[in-house]
N, C-alpha and C. Protein backbone atom coordinates (compact mmCIF):
# COMPACT_ATOMS: atom_id res chain seq x y z
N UNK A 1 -1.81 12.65 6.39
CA UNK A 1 -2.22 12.07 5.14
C UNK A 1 -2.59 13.18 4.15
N UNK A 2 -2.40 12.81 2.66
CA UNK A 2 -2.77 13.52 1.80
C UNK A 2 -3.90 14.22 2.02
N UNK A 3 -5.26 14.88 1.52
CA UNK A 3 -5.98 15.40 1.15
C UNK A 3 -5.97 15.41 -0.23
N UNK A 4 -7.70 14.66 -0.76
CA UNK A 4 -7.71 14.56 -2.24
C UNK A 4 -8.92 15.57 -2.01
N UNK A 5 -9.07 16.06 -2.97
CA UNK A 5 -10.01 16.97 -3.69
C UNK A 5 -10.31 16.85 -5.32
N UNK A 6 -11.75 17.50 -5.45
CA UNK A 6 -12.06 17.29 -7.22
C UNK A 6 -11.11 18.26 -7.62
N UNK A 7 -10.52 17.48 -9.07
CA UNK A 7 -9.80 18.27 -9.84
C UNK A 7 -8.31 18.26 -9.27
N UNK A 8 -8.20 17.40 -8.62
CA UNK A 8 -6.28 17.13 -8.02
C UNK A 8 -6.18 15.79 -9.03
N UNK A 9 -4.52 16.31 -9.24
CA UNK A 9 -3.95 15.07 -9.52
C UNK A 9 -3.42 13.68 -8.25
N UNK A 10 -3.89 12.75 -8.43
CA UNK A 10 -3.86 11.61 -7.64
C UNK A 10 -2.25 11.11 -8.33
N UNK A 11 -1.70 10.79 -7.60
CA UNK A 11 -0.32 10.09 -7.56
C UNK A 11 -0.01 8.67 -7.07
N UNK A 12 0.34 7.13 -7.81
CA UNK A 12 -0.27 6.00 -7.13
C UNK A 12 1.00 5.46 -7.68
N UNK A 13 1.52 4.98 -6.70
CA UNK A 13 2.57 3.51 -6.94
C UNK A 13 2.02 2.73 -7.15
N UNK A 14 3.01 1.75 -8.32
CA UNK A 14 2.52 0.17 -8.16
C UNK A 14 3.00 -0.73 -8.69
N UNK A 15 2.90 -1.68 -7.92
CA UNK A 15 3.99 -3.10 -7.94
C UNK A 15 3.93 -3.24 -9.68
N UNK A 16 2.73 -3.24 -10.25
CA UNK A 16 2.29 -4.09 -11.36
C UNK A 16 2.04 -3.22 -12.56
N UNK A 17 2.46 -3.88 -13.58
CA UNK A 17 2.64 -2.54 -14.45
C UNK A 17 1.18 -3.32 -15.49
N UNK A 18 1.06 -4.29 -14.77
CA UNK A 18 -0.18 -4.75 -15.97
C UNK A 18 -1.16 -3.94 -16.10
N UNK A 19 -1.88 -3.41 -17.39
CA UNK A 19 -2.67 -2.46 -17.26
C UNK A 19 -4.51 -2.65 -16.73
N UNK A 20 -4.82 -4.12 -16.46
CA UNK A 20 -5.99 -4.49 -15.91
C UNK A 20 -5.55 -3.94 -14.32
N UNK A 21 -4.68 -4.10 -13.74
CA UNK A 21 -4.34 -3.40 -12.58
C UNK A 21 -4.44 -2.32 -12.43
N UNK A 22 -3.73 -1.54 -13.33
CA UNK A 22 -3.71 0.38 -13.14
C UNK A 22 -5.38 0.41 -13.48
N UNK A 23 -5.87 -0.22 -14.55
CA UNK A 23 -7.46 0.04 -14.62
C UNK A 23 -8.18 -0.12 -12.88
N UNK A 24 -8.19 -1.19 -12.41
CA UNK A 24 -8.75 -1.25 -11.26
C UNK A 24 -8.65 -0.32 -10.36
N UNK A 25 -7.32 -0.23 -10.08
CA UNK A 25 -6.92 0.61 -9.04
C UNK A 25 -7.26 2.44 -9.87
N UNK A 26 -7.60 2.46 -10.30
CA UNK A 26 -7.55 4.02 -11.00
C UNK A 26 -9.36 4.10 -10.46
N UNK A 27 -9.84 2.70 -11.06
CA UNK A 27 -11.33 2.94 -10.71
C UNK A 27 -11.90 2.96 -8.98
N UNK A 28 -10.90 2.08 -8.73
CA UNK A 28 -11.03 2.54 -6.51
C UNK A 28 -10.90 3.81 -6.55
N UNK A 29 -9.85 4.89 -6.70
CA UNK A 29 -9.42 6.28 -6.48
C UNK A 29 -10.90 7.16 -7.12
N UNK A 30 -11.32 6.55 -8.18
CA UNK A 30 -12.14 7.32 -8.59
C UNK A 30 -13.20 7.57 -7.96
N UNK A 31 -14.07 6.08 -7.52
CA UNK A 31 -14.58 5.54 -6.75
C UNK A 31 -14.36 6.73 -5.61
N UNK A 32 -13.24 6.99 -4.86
CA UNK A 32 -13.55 7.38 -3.50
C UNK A 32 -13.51 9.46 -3.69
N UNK A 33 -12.57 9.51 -4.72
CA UNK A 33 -12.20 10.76 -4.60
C UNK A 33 -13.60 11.69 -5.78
N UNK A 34 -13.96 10.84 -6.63
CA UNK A 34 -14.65 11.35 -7.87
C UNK A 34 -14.09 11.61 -9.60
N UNK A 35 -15.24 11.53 -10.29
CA UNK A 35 -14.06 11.28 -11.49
C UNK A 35 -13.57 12.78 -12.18
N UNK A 36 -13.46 13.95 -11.32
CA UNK A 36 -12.62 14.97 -11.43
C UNK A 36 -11.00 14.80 -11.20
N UNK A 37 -10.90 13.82 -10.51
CA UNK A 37 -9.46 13.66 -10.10
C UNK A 37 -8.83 12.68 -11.26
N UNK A 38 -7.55 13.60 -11.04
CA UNK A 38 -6.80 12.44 -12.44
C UNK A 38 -5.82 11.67 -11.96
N UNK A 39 -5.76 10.22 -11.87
CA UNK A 39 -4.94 9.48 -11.67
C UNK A 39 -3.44 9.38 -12.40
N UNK A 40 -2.54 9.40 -11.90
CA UNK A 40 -1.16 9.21 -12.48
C UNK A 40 -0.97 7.86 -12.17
N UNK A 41 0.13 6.87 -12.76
CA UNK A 41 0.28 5.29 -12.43
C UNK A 41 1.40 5.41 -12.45
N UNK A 42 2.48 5.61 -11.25
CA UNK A 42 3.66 5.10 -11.59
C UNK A 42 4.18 3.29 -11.24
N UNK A 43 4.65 2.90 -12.20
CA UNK A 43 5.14 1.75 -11.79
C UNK A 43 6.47 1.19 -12.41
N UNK A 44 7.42 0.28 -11.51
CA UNK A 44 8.79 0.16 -11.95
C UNK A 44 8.79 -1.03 -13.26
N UNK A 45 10.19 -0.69 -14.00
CA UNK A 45 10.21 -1.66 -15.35
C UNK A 45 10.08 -3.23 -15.39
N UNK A 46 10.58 -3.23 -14.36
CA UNK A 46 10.51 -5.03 -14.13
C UNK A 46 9.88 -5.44 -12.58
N UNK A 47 9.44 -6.61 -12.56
CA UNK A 47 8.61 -7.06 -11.41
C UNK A 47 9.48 -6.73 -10.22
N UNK A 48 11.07 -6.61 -10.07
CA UNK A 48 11.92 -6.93 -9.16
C UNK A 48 11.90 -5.68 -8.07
N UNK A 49 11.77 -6.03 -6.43
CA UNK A 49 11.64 -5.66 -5.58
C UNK A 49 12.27 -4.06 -5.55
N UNK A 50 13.63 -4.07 -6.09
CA UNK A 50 14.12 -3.23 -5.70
C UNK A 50 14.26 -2.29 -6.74
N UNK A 51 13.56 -2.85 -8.01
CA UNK A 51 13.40 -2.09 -8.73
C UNK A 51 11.90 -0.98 -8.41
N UNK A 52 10.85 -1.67 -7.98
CA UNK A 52 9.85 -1.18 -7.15
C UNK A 52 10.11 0.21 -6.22
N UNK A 53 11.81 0.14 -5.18
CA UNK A 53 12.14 0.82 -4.24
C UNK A 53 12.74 1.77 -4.88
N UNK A 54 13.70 2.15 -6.15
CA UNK A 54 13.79 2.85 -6.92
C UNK A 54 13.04 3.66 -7.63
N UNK A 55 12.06 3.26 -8.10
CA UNK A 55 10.58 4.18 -8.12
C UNK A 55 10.10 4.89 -7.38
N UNK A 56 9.78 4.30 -6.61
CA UNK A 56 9.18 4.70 -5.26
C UNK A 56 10.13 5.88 -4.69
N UNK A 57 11.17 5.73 -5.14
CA UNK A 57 12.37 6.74 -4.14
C UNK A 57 12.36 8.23 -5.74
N UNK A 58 11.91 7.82 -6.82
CA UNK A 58 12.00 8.35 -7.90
C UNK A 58 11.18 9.58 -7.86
N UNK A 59 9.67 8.63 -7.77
CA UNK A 59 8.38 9.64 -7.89
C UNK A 59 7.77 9.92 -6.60
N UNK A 60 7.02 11.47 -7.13
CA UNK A 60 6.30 11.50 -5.77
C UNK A 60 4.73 11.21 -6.08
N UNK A 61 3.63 10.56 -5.44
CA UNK A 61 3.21 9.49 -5.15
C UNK A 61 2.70 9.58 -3.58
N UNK A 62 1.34 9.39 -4.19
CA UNK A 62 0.36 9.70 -2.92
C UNK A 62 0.15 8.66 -1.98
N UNK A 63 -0.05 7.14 -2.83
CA UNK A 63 -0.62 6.08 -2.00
C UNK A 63 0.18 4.58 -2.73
N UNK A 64 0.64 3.87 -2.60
CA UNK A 64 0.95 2.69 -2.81
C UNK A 64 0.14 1.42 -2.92
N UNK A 65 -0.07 0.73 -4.42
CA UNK A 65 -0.64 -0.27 -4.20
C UNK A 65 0.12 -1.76 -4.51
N UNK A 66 0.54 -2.29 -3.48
CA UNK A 66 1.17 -3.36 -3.80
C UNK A 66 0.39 -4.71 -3.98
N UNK A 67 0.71 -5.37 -5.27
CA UNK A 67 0.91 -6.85 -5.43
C UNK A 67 1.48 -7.45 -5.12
N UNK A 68 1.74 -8.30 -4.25
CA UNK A 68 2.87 -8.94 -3.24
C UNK A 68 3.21 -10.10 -4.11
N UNK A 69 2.23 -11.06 -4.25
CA UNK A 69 3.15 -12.18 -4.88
C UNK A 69 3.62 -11.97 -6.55
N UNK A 70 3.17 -10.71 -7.00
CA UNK A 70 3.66 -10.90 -8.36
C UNK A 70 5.15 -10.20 -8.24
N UNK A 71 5.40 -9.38 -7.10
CA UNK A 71 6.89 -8.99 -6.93
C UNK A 71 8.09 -10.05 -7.01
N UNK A 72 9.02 -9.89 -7.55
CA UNK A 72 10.10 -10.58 -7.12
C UNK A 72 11.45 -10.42 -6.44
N UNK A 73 11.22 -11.09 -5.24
CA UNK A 73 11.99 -10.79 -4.00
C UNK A 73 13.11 -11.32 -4.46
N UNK A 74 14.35 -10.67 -3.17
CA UNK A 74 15.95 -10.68 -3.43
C UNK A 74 15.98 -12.32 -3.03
N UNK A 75 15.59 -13.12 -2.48
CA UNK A 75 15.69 -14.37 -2.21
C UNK A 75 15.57 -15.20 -3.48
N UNK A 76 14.48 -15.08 -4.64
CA UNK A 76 14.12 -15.65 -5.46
C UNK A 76 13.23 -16.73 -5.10
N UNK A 77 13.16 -17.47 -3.92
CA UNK A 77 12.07 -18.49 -3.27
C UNK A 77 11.03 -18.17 -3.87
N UNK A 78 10.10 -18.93 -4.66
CA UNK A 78 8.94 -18.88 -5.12
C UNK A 78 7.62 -19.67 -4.37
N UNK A 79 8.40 -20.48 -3.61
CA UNK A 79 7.07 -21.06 -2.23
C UNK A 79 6.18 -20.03 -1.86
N UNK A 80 4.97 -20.26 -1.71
CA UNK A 80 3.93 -19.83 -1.16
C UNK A 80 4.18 -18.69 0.25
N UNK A 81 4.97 -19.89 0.90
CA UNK A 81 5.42 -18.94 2.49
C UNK A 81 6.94 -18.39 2.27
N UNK A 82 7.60 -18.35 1.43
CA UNK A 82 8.46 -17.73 1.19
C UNK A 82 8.16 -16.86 0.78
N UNK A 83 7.39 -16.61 -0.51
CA UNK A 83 6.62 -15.02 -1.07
C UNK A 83 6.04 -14.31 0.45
N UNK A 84 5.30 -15.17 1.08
CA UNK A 84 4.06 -14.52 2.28
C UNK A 84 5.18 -13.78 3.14
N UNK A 85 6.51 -14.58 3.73
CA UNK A 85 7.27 -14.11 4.64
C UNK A 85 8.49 -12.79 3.77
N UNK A 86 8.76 -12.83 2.59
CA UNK A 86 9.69 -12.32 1.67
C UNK A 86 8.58 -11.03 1.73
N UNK A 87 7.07 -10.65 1.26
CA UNK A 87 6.69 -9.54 1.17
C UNK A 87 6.27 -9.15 2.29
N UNK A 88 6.15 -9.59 3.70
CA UNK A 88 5.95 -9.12 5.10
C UNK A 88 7.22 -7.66 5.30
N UNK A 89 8.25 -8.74 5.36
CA UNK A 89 9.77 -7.88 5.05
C UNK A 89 9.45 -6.52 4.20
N UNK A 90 9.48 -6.98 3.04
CA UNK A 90 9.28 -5.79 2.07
C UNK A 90 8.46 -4.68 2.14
N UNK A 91 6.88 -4.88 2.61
CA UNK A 91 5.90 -3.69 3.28
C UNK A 91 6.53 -3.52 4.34
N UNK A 92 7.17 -3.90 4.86
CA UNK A 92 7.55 -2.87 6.35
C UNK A 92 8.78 -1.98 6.12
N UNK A 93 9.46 -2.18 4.99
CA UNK A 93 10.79 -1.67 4.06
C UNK A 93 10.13 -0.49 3.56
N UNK A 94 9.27 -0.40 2.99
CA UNK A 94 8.45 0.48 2.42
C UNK A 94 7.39 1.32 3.18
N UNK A 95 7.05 0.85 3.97
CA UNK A 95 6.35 1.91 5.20
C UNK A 95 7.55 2.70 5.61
N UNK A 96 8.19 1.79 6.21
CA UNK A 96 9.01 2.65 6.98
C UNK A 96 9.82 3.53 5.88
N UNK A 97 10.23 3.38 4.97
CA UNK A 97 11.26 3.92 4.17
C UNK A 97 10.31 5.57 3.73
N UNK A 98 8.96 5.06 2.86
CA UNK A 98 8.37 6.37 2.87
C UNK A 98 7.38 6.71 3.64
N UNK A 99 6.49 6.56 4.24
CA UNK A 99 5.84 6.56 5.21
C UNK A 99 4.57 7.25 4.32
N UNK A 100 3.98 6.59 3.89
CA UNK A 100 2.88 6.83 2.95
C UNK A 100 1.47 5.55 3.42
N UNK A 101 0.50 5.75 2.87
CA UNK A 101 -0.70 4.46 2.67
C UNK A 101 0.25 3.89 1.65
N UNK A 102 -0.14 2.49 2.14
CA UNK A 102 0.43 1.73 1.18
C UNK A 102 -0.84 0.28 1.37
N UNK A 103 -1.35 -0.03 0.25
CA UNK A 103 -2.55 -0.95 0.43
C UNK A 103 -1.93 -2.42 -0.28
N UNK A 104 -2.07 -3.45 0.29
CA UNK A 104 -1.28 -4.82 0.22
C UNK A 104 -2.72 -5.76 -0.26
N UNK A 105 -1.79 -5.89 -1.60
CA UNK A 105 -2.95 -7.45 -2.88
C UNK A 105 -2.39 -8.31 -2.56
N UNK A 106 -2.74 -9.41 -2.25
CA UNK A 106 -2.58 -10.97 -2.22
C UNK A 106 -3.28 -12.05 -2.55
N UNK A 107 -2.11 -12.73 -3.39
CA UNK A 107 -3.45 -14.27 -3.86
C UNK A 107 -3.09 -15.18 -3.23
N UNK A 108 -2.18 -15.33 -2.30
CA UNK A 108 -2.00 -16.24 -1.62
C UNK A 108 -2.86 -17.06 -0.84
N UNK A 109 -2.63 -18.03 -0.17
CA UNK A 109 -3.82 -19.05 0.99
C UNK A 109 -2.95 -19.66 2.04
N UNK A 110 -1.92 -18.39 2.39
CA UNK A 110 -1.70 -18.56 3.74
C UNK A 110 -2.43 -18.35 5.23
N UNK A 111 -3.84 -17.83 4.98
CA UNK A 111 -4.64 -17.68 6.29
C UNK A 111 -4.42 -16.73 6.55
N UNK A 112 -4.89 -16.44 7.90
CA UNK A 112 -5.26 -15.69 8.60
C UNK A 112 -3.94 -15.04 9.00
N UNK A 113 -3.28 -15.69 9.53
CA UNK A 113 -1.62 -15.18 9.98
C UNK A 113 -0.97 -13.97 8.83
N UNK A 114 -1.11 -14.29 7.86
CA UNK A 114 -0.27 -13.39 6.77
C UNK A 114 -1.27 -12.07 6.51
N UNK A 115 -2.52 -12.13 6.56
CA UNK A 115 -3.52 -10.95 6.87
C UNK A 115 -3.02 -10.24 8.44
N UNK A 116 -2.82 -10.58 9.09
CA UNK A 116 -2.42 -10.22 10.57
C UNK A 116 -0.95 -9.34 10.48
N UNK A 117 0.24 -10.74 9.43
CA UNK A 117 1.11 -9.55 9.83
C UNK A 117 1.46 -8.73 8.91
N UNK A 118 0.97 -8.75 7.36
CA UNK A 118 1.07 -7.87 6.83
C UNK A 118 0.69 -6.24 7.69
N UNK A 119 -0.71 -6.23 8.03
CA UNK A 119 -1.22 -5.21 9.06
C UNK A 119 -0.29 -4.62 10.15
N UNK A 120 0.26 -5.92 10.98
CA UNK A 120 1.58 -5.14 11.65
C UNK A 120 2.53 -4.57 11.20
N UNK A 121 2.83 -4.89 9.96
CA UNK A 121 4.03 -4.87 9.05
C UNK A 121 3.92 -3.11 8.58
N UNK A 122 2.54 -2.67 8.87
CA UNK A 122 2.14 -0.91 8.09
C UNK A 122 0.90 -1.16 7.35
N UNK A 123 0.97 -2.25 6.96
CA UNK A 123 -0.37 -1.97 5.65
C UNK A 123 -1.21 -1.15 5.93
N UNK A 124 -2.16 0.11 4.89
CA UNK A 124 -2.98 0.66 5.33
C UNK A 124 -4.28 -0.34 5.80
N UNK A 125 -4.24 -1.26 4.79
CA UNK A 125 -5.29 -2.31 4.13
C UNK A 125 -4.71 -3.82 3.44
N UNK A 126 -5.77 -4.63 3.74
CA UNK A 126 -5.06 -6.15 3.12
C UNK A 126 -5.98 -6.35 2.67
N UNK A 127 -6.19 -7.18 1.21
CA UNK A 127 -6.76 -7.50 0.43
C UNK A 127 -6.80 -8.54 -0.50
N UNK A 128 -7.01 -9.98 0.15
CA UNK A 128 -6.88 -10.78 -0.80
C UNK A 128 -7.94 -11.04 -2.15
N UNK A 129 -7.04 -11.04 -2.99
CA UNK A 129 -7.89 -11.15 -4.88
C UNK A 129 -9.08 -12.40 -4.71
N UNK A 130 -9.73 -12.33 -5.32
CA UNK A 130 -10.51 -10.88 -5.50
C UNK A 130 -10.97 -10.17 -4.47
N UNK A 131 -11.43 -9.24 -4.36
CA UNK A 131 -12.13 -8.05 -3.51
C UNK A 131 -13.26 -6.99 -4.06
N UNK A 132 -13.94 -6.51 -2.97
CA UNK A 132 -14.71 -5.75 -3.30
C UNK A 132 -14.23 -4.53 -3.50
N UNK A 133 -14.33 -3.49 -4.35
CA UNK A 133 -13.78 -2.10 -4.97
C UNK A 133 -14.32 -1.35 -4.15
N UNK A 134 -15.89 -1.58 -4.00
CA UNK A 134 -15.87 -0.52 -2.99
C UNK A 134 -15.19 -0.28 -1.42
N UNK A 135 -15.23 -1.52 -0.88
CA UNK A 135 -14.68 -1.75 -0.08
C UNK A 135 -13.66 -1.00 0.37
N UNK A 136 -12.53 -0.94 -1.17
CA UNK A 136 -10.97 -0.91 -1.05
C UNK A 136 -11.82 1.01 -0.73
N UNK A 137 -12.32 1.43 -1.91
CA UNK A 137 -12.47 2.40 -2.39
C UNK A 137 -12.98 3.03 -0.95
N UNK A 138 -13.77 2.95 -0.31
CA UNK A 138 -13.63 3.39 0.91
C UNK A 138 -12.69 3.81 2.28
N UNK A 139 -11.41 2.50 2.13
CA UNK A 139 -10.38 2.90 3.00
C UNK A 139 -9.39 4.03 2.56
N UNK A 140 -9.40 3.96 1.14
CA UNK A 140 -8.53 4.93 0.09
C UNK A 140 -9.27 6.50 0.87
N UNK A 141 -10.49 6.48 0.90
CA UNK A 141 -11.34 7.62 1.32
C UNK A 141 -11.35 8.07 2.92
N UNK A 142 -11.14 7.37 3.12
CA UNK A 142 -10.69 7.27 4.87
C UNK A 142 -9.41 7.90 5.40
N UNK A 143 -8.46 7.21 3.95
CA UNK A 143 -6.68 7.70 4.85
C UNK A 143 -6.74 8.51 3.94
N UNK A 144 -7.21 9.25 3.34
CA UNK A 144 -6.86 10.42 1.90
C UNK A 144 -7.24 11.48 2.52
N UNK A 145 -8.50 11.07 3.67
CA UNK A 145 -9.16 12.45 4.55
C UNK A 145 -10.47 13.05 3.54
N UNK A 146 -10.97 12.69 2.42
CA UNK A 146 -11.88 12.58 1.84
C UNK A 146 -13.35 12.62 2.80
N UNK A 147 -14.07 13.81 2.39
CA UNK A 147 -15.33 13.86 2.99
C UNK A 147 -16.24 12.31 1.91
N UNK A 148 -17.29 12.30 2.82
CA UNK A 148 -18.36 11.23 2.48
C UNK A 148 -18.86 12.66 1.87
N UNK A 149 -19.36 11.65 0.43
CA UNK A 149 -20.38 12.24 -0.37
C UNK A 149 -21.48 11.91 -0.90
C-alpha cells in the first residue's frame, strides 16, 4: 500500500464527478492523512462503467472511491438487485484489474448479503450512505499505512 505523508499529493478515483462528493471524500483523506496533503480528484466524464475503467487505466491514483448505484452498468437494469449484483461484478473488475484500495458507497437496502459480497468482491471498505467520516477516515489511515496521530 501507498504511504501518505504531510505535504504528498493524494491521488483519488471516483465514480462521481458531483462536487458534494469530491468535497466529502477530500475531507476523509484529510481527516486521516492531515491538511498538508493535497488531494487530486480524478473522475470519468459520464456516469458509465467503462468510462470509469478508462480513467482509472488513464490516471495514476492512490485509492478508489466508488459510488455503486450512481454508476451505470453495461446491462442498463436499473432494479435495486440488478445495480447490487451489476456493481459486485464491477469491484471485483477493478480490484483485480488495478489492485489498489478501492472503498465501495451504497444507497441501496439490499441487506446484509450485498455488504458481505461486495467485501469478497476486494472492497477495502463498505459503506452504506450515510456514514460516519471518521469512520471511513480511519480505514483510509489504516490501508495508506498512516501513523496514528
Amino acid at each position: 500500500m501507498p504511504r501518505v505523508y504531510p505535504g504528498k499529493v493524494v491521488s483519488i478515483l471516483m465514480s462521481d464527478r458531483q462536487e458534494c462528493y469530491i468535497e466529502i471524500i477530500s475531507e476523509v483523506v484529510h481527516r486521516a492523512a492531515g491538511l498538508n496533503v493535497k488531494v487530486v480528484a480524478f473522475t470519468p466524464p459520464t456516469a458509465d462503467a467503462d468510462d470509469l475503467v478508462k480513467t482509472a487505466s488513464r490516471q495514476k491514483w492512490d485509492f478508489g472511491f466508488l459510488f455503486l448505484n450512481n454508476i451505470d452498468y453495461g446491462s442498463g437494469n436499473r432494479s435495486s438487485r440488478a445495480i447490487a449484483n451489476d456493481s459486485i461484478d464491477f469491484l471485483m473488475k477493478m480490484v483485480i484489474v488495478f489492485d489498489k484500495p478501492i472503498f465501495a458507497f451504497h444507497g441501496l437496502d439490499e441487506g446484509p448479503w450485498y455488504h458481505a459480497r461486495l467485501l469478497e468482491a476486494g472492497a477495502t471498505a463498505v459503506y452504506r450512505i450515510p456514514f460516519a467520516l471518521d469512520d471511513m477516515a480511519q480505514a483510509v489511515k489504516k490501508c495508506s499505512g498512516m501513523s496514528n496521530r
